[in-house]
C-alpha atoms as a PDB file:
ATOM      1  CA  UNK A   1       5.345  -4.240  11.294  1.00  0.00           C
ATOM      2  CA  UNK A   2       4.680  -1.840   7.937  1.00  0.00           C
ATOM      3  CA  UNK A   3       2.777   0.918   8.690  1.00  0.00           C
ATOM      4  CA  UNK A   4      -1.201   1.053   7.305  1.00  0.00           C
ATOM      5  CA  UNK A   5      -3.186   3.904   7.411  1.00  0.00           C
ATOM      6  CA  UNK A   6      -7.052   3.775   6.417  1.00  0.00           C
ATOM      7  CA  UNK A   7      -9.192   7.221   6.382  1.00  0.00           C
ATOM      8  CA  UNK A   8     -12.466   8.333   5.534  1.00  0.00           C
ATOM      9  CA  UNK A   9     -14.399  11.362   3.898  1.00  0.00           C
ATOM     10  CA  UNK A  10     -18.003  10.775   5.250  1.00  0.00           C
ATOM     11  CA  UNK A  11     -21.084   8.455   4.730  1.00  0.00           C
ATOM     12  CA  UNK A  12     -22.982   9.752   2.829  1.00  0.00           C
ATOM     13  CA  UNK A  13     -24.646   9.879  -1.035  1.00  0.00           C
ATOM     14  CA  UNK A  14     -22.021  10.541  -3.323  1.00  0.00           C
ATOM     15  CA  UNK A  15     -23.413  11.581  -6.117  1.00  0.00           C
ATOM     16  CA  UNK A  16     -21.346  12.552  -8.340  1.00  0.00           C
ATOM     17  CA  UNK A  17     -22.099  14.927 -11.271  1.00  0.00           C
ATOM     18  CA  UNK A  18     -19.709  13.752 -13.883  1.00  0.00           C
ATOM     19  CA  UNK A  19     -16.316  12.155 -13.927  1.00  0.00           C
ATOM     20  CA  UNK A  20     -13.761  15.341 -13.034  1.00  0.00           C
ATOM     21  CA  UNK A  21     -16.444  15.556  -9.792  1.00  0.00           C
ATOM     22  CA  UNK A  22     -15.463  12.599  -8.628  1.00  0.00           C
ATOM     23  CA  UNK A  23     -11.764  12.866  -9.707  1.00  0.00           C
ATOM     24  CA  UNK A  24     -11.644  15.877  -7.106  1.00  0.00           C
ATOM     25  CA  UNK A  25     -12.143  13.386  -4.483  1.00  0.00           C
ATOM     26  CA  UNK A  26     -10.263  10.780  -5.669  1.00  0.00           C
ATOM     27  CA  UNK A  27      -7.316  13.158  -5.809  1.00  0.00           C
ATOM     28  CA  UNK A  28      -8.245  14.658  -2.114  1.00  0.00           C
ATOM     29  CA  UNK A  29      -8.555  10.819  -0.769  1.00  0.00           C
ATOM     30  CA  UNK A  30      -5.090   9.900  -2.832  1.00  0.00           C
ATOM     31  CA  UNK A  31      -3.587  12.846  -1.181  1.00  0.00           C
ATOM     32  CA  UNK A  32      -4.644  12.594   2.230  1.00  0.00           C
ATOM     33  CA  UNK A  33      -3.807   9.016   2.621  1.00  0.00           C
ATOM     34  CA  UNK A  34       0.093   9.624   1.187  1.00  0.00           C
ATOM     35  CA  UNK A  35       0.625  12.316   3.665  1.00  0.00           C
ATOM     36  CA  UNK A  36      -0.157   9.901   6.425  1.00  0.00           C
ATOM     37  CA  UNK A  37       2.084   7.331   4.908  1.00  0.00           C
ATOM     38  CA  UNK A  38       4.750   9.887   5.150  1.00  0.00           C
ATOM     39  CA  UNK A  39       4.192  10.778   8.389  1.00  0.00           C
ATOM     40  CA  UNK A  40       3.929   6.965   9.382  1.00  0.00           C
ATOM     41  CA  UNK A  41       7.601   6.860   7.825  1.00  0.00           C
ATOM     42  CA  UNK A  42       8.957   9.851  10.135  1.00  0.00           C
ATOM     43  CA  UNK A  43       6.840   9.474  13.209  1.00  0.00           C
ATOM     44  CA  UNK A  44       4.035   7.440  14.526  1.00  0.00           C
ATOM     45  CA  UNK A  45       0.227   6.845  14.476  1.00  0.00           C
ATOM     46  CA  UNK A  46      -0.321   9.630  15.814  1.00  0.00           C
ATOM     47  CA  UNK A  47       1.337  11.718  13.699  1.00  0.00           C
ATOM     48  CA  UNK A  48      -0.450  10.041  10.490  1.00  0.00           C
ATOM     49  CA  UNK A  49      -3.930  10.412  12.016  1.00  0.00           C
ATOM     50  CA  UNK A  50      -3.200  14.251  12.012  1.00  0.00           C
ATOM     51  CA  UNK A  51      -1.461  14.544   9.001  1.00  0.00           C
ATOM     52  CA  UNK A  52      -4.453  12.802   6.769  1.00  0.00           C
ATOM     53  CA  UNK A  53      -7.514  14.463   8.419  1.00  0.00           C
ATOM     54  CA  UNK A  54      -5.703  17.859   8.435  1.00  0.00           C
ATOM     55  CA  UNK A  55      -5.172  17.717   4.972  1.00  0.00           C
ATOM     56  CA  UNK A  56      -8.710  16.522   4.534  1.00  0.00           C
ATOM     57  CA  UNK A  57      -9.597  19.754   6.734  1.00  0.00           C
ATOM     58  CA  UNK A  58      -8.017  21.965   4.256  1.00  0.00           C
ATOM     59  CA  UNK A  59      -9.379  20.325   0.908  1.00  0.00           C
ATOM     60  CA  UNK A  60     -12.262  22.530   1.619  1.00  0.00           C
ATOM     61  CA  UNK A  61     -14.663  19.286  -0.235  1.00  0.00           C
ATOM     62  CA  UNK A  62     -15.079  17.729   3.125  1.00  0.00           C
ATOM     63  CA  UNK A  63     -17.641  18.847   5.821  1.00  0.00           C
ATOM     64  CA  UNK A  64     -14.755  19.168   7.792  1.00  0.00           C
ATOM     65  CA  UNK A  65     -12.538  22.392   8.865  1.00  0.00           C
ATOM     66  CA  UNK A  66     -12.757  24.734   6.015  1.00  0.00           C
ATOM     67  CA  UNK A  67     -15.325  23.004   4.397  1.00  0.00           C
ATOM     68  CA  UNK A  68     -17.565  22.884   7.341  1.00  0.00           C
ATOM     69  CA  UNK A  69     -21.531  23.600   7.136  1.00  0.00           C
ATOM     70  CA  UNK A  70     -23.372  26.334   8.290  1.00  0.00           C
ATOM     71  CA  UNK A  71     -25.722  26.568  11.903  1.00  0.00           C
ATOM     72  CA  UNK A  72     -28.766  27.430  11.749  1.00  0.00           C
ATOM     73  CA  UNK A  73     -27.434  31.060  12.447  1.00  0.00           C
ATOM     74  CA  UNK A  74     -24.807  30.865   9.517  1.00  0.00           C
ATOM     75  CA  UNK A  75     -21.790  29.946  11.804  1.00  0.00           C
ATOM     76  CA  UNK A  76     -19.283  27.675  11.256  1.00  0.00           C
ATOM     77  CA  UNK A  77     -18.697  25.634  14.769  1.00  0.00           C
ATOM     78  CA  UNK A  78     -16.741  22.783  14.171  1.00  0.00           C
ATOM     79  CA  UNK A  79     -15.843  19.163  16.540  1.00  0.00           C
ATOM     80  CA  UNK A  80     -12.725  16.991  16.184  1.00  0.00           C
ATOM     81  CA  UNK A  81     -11.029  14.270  18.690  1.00  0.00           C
ATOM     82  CA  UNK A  82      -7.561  12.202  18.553  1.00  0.00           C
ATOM     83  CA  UNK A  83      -6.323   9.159  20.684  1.00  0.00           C
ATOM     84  CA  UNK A  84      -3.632   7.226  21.291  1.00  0.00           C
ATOM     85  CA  UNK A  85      -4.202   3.906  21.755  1.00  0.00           C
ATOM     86  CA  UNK A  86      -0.795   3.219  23.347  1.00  0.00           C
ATOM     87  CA  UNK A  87      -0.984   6.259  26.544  1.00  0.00           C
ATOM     88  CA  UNK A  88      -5.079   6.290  25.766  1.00  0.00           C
ATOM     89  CA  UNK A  89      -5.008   9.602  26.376  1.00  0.00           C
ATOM     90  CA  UNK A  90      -7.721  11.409  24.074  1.00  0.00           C
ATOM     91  CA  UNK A  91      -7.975  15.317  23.108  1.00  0.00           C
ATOM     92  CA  UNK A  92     -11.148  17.183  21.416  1.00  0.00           C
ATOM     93  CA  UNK A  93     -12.803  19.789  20.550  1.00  0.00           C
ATOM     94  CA  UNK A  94     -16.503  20.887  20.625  1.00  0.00           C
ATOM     95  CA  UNK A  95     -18.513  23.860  18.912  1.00  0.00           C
ATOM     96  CA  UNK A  96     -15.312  25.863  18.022  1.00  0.00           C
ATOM     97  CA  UNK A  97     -15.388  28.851  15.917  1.00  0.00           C
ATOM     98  CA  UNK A  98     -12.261  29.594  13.611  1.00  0.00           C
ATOM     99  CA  UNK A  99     -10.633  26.770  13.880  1.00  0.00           C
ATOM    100  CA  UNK A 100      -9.584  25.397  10.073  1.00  0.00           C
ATOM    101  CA  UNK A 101      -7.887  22.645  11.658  1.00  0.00           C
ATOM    102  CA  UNK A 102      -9.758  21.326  14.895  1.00  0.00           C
ATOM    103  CA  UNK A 103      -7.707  17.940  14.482  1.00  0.00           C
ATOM    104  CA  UNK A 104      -4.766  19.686  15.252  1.00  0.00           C
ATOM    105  CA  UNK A 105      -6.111  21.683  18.164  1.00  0.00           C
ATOM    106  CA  UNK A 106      -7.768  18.157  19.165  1.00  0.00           C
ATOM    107  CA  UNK A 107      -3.842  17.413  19.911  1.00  0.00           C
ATOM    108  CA  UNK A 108      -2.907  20.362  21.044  1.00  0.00           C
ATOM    109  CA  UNK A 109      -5.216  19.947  24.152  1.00  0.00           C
ATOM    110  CA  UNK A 110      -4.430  15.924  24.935  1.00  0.00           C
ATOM    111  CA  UNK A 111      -0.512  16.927  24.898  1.00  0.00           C
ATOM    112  CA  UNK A 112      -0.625  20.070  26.848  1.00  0.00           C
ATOM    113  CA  UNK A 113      -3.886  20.021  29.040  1.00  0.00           C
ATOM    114  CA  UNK A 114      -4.614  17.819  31.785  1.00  0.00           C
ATOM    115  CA  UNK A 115      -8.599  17.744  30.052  1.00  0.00           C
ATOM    116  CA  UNK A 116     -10.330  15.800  27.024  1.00  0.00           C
ATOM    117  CA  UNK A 117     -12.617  18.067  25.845  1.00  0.00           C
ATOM    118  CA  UNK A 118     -12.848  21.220  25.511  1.00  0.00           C
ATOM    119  CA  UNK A 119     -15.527  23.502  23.976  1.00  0.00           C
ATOM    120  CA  UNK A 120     -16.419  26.943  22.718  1.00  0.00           C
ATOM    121  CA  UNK A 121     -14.910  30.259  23.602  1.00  0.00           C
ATOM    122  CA  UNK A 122     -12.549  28.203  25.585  1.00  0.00           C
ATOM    123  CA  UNK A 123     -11.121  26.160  22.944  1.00  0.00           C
ATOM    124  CA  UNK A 124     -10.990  29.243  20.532  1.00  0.00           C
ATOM    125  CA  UNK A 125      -8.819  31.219  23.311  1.00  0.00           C
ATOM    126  CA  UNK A 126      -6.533  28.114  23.247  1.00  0.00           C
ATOM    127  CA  UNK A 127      -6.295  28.199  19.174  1.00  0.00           C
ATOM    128  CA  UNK A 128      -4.806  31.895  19.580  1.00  0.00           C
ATOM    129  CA  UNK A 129      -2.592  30.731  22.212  1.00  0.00           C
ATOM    130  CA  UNK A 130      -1.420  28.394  20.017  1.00  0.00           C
ATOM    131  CA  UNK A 131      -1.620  29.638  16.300  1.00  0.00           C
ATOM    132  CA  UNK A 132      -4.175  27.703  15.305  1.00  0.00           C
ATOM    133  CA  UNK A 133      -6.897  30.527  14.714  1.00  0.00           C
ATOM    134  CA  UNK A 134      -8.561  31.171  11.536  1.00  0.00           C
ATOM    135  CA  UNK A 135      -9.797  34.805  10.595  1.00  0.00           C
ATOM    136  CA  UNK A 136     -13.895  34.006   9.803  1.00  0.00           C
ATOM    137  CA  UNK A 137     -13.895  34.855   6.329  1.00  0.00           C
ATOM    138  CA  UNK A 138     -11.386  32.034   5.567  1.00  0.00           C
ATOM    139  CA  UNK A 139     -14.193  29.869   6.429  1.00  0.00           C
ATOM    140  CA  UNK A 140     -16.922  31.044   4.096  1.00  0.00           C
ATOM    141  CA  UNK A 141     -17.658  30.740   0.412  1.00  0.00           C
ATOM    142  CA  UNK A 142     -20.302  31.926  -2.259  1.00  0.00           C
ATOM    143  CA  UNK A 143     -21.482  28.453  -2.741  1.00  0.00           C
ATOM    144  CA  UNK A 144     -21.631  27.424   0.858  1.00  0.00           C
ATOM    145  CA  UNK A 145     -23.907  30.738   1.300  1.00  0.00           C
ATOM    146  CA  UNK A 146     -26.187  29.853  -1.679  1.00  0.00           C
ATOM    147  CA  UNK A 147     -26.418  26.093   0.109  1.00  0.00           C
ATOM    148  CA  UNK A 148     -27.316  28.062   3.166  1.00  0.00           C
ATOM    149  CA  UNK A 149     -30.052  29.774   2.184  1.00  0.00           C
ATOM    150  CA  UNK A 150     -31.525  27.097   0.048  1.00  0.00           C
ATOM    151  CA  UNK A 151     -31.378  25.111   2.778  1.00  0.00           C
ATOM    152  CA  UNK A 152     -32.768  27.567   5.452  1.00  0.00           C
ATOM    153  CA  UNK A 153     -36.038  28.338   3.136  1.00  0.00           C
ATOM    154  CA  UNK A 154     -36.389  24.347   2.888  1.00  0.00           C
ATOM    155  CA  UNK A 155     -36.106  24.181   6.806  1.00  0.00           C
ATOM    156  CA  UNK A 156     -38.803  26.873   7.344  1.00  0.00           C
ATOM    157  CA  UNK A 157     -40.838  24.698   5.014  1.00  0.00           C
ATOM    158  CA  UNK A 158     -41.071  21.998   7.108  1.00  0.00           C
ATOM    159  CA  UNK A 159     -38.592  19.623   5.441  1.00  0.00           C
ATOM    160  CA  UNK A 160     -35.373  18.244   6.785  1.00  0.00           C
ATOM    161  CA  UNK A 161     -33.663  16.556   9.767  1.00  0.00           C
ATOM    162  CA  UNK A 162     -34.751  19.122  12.355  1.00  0.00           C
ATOM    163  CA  UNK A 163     -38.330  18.871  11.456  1.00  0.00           C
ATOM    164  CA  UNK A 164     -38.045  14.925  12.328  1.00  0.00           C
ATOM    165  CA  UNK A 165     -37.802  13.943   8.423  1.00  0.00           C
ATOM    166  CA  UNK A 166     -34.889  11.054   8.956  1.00  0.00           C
ATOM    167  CA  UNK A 167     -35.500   9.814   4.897  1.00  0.00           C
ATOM    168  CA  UNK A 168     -34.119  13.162   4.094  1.00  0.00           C
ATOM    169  CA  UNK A 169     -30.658  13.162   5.614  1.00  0.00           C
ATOM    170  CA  UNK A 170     -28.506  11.554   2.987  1.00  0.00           C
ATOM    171  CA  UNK A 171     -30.167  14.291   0.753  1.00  0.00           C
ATOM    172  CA  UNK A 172     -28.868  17.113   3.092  1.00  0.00           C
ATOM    173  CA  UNK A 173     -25.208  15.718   3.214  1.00  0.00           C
ATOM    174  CA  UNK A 174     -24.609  15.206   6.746  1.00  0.00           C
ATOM    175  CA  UNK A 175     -21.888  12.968   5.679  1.00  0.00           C
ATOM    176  CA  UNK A 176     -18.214  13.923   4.713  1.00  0.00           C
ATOM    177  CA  UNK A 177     -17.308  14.274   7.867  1.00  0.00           C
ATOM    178  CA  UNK A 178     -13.550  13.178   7.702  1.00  0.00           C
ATOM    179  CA  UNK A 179     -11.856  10.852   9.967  1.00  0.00           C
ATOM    180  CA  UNK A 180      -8.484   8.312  10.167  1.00  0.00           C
ATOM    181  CA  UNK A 181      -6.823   5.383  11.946  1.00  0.00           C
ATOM    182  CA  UNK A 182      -3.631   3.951  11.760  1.00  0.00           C
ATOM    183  CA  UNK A 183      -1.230   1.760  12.816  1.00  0.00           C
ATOM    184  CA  UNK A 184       2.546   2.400  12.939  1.00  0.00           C
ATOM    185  CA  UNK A 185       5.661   0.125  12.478  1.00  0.00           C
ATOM    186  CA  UNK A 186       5.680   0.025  16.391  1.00  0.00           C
ATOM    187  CA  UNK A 187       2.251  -1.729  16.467  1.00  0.00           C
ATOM    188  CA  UNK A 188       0.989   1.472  18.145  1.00  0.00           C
ATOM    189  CA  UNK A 189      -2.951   2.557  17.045  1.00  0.00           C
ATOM    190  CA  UNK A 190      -4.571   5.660  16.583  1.00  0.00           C
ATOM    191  CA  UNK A 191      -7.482   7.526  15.565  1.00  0.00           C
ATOM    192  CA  UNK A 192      -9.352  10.872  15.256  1.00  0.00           C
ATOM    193  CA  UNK A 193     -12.318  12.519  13.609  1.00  0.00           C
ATOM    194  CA  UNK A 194     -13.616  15.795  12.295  1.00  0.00           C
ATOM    195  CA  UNK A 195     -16.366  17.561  11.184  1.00  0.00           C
ATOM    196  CA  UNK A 196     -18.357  20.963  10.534  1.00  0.00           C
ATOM    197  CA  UNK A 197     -21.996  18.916  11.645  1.00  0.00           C
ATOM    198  CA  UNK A 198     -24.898  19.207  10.188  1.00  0.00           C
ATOM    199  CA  UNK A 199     -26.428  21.706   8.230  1.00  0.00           C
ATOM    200  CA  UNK A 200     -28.672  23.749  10.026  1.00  0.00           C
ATOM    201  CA  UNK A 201     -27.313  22.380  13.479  1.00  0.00           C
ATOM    202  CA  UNK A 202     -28.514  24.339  16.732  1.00  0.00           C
ATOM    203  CA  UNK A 203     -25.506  26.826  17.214  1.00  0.00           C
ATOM    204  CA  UNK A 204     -23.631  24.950  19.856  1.00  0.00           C
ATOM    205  CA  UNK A 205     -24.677  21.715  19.143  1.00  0.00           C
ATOM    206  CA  UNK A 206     -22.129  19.185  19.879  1.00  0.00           C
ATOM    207  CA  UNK A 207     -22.155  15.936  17.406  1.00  0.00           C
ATOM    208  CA  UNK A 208     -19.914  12.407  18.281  1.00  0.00           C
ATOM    209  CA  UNK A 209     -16.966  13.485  16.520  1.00  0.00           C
ATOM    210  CA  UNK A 210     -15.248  14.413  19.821  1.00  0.00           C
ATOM    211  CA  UNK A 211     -16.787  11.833  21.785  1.00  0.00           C
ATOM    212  CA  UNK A 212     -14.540   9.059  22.301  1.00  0.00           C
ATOM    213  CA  UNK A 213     -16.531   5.421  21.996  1.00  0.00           C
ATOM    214  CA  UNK A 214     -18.835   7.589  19.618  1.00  0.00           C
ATOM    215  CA  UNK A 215     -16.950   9.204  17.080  1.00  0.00           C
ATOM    216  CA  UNK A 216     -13.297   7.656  17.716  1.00  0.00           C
ATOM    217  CA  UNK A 217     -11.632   5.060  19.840  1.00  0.00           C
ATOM    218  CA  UNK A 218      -7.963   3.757  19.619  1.00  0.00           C
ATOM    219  CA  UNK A 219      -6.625   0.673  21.684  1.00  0.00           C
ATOM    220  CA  UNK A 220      -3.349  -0.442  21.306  1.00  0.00           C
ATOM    221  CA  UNK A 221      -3.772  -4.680  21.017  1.00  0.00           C
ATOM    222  CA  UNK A 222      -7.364  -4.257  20.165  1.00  0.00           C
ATOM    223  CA  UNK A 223      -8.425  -1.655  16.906  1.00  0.00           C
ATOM    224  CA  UNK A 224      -8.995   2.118  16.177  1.00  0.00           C
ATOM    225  CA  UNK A 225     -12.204   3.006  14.387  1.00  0.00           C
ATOM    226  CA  UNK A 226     -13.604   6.022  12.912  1.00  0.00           C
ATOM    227  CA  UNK A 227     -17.246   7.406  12.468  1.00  0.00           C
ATOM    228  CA  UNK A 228     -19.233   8.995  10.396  1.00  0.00           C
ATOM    229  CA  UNK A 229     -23.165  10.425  10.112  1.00  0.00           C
ATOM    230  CA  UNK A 230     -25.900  11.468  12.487  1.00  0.00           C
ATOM    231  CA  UNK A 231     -23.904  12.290  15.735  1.00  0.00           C
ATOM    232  CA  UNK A 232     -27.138  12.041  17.433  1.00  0.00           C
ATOM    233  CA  UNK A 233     -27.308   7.725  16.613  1.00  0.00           C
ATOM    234  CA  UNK A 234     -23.574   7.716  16.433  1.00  0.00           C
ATOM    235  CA  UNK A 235     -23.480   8.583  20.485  1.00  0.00           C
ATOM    236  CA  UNK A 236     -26.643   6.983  21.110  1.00  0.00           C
ATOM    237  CA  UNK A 237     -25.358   3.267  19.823  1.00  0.00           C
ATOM    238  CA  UNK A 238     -21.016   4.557  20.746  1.00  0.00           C
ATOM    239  CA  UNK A 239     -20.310   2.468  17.804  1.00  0.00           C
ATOM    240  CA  UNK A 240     -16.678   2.978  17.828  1.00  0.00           C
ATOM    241  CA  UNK A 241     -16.251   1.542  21.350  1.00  0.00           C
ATOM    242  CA  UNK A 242     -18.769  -1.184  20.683  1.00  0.00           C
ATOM    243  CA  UNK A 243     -16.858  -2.043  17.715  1.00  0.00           C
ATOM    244  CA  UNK A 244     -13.531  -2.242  19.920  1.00  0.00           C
ATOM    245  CA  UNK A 245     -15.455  -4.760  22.552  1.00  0.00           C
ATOM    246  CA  UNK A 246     -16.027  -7.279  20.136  1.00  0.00           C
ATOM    247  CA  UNK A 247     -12.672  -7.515  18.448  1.00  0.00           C
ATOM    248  CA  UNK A 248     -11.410  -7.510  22.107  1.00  0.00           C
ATOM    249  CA  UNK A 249     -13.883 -10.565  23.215  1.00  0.00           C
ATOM    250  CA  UNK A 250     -12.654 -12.474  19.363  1.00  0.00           C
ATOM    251  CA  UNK A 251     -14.999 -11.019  16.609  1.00  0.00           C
ATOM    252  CA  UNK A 252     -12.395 -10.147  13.285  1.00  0.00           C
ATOM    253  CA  UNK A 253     -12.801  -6.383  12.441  1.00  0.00           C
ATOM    254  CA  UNK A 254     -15.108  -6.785   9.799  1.00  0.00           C
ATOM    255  CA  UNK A 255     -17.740  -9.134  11.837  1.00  0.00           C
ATOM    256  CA  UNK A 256     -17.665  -6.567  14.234  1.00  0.00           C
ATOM    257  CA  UNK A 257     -17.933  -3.538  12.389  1.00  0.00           C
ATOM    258  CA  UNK A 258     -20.623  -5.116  10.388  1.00  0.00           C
ATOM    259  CA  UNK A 259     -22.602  -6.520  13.580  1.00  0.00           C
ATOM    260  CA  UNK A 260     -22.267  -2.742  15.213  1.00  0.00           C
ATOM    261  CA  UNK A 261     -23.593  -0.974  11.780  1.00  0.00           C
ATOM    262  CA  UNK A 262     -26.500  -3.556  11.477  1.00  0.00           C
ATOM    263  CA  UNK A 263     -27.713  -3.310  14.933  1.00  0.00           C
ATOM    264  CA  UNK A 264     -27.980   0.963  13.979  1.00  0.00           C
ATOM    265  CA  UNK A 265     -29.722  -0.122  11.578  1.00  0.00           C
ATOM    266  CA  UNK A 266     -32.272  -2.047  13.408  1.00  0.00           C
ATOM    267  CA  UNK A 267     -32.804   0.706  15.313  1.00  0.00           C
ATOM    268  CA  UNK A 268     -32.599   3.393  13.862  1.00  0.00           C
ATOM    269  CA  UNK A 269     -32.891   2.839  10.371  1.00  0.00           C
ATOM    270  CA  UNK A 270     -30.273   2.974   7.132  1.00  0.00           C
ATOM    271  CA  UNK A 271     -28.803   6.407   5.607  1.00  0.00           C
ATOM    272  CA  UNK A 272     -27.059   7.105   9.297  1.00  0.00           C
ATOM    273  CA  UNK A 273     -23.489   5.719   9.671  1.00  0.00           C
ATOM    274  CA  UNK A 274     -20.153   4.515   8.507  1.00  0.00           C
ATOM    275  CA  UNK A 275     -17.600   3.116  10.184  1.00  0.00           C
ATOM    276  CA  UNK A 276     -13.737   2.630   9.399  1.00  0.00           C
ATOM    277  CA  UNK A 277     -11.123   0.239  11.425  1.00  0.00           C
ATOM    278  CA  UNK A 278      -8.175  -1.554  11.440  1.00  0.00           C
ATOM    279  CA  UNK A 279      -6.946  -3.928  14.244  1.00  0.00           C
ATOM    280  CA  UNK A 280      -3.819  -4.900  15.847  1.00  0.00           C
ATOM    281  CA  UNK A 281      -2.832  -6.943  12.907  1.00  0.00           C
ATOM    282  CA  UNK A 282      -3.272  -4.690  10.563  1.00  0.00           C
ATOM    283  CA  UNK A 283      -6.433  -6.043   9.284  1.00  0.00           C
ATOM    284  CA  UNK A 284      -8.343  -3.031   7.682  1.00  0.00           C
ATOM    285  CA  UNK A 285     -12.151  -3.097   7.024  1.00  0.00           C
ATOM    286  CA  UNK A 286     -15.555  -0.829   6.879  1.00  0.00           C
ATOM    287  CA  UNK A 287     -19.285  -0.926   7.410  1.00  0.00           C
ATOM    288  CA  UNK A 288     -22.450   1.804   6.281  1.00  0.00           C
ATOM    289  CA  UNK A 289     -25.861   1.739   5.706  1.00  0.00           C
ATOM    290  CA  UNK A 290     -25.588   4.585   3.374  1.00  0.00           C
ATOM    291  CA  UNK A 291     -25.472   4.822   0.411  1.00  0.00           C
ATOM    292  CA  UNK A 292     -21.975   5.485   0.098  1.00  0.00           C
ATOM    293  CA  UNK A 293     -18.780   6.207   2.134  1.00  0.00           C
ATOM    294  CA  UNK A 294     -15.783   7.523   0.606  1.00  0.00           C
ATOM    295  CA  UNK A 295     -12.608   5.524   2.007  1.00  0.00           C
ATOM    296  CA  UNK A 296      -9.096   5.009   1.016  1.00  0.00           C
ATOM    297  CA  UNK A 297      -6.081   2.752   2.879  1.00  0.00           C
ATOM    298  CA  UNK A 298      -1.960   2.761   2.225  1.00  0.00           C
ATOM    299  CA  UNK A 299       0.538   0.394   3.455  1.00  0.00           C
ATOM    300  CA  UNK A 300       3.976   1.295   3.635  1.00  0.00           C
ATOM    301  CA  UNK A 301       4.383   3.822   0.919  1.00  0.00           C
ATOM    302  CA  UNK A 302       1.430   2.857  -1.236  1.00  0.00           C
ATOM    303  CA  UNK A 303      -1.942   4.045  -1.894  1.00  0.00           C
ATOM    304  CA  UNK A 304      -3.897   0.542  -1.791  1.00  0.00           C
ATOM    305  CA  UNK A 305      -7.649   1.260  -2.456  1.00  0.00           C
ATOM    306  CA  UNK A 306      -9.674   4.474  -2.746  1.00  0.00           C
ATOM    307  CA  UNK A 307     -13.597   3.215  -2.631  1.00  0.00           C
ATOM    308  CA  UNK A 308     -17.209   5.026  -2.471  1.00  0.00           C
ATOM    309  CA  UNK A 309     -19.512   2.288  -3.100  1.00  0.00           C
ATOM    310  CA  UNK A 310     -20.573  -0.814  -1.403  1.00  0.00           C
ATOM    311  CA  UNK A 311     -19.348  -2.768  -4.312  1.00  0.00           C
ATOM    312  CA  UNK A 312     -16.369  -1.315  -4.773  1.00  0.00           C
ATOM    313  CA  UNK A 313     -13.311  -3.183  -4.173  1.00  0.00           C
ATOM    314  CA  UNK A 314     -12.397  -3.112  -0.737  1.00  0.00           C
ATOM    315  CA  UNK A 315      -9.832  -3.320   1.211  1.00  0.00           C
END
């Protein structure tokens, strides 16, 4: 079987400013995406899920370990989870503070802890332990700061997703949360997702990209999806697990990922999610009602399609 890998960089707007803009995250989207070929090459899904949102995590573009948005209180907490479809065993991580790469601690914690999730002070103790931890100011930026307060004096306003203002979220980039499947030559899946939240987030707050069913879920014989937007509807509607019933009761990937997005939709309303997936076949497909979700998939040793749009080309 040739190894496919499909990742994401958030639902989201996508607005690009002018055509080097955009070229930044084509490049970051090329890049990530090669590095979990390679990895496909050496090792297995696993190993390419990690690879691709880890270097995702260190673009610094990506709300998503050193690119990660700011709580309420100007700390960066950040969430990731992994699986393995083959031993379903799952790892995660849940409002973590200096943690660059929380995909890699996510792994960390499924191979050497008899738990799933773990959160906080706890999981930051473990990133020492384990030479994952990131001094604060490695974290930070001017820019993200400026973003901060701009946002903050918006929030006191009245405006924005905590004040109950749902049209506003694709204009507060919730998105670019960053996330991967794969599937290796040994027809074993995986997945995992990361993400800094939302801006303005309750310190604490916990989102779905450690949830498995919510933000992640890998099956080996059935599909691994990826999420991405408002944790809150993500874990609400566990899209990722829904997804994985109906391509296990017969639905192709894309009728199912399509079905799961539309009924969040119904419900909830547009601007809210995107979901990634590819099933046992290596059939690779993707569904959001935003306006937007940056994507990209390789086979074997090839970058096939980086998309953004819902008329781009795709898969």
């Amino acid at each position: 079987m040739e190894p496919i890998i499909v990742i994401h960089g958030g639902a989201g707007g996508y607005r690009f400013s002018n055509d080097e803009e955009r070229l930044k995250y084509v490049k970051e989207l090329e890049d990530a995406t090669i590095n979990g070929l390679k990895a496909l090459q050496n090792g297995g899904a696993v190993d390419a899920v990690e690879a691709a949102v880890s270097n995702m995590e260190d673009s610094g573009l990506f709300d998503a370990g050193k690119g990660s948005v700011l709580t309420i209180s100007g700390n960066v907490e950040v969430d990731a989870g992994i699986m393995d479809g083959r031993s379903m065993r799952i790892g995660a991580v849940a409002a973590v503070k200096n943690v660059a790469n929380p995909i890699k601690l996510a792994r960390m914690i499924m191979e050497k802890t008899s738990h799933v999730i773990i959160a906080g002070d706890g999981a930051a103790e473990l990133a020492k332990l384990w030479k994952l931890y990131t001094p604060t100011h490695k974290l930070y930026s001017d820019a993200k700061s400026r973003r901060y307060e701009d946002m903050l004096r918006d929030y006191k306003s009245g405006k924005g997703y905590f004040s109950g203002n749902l049209k506003l979220i694709s204009e507060l980039g919730i998105g670019d949360t960053v996330g991967a499947v794969a599937l290796d030559k040994d027809g074993n899946l995986a997945a995992g997702t990361s993400t800094g939240g939302v801006w303005l987030k309750l310190d604490g707050r916990v989102g779905d990209s450690p949830i498995p069913g919510a933000g992640y879920w890998a099956q080996n014989g059935v599909a691994a999806f990826s999420a991405s937007g408002l944790g809150e509807v993500i874990v609400r509607s566990m899209v990722c697990i829904r997804a994985a019933y109906l391509v296990e009761n017969g639905l192709s990937i894309g009728e199912a990922l399509r079905r799961v997005v539309d009924d969040v939709t119904k419900r909830y309303g547009n601007g809210l999610v995107g979901v990634i997936g590819i099933d046992a076949k290596g059939n690779v497909a993707s569904s959001f009602n935003t306006s937007a979700m940056a994507r990209a998939w390789g086979r074997g040793s090839r970058v096939m399609r980086i998309a953004f749009y819902p008329d781009d080309a795709w898969p």
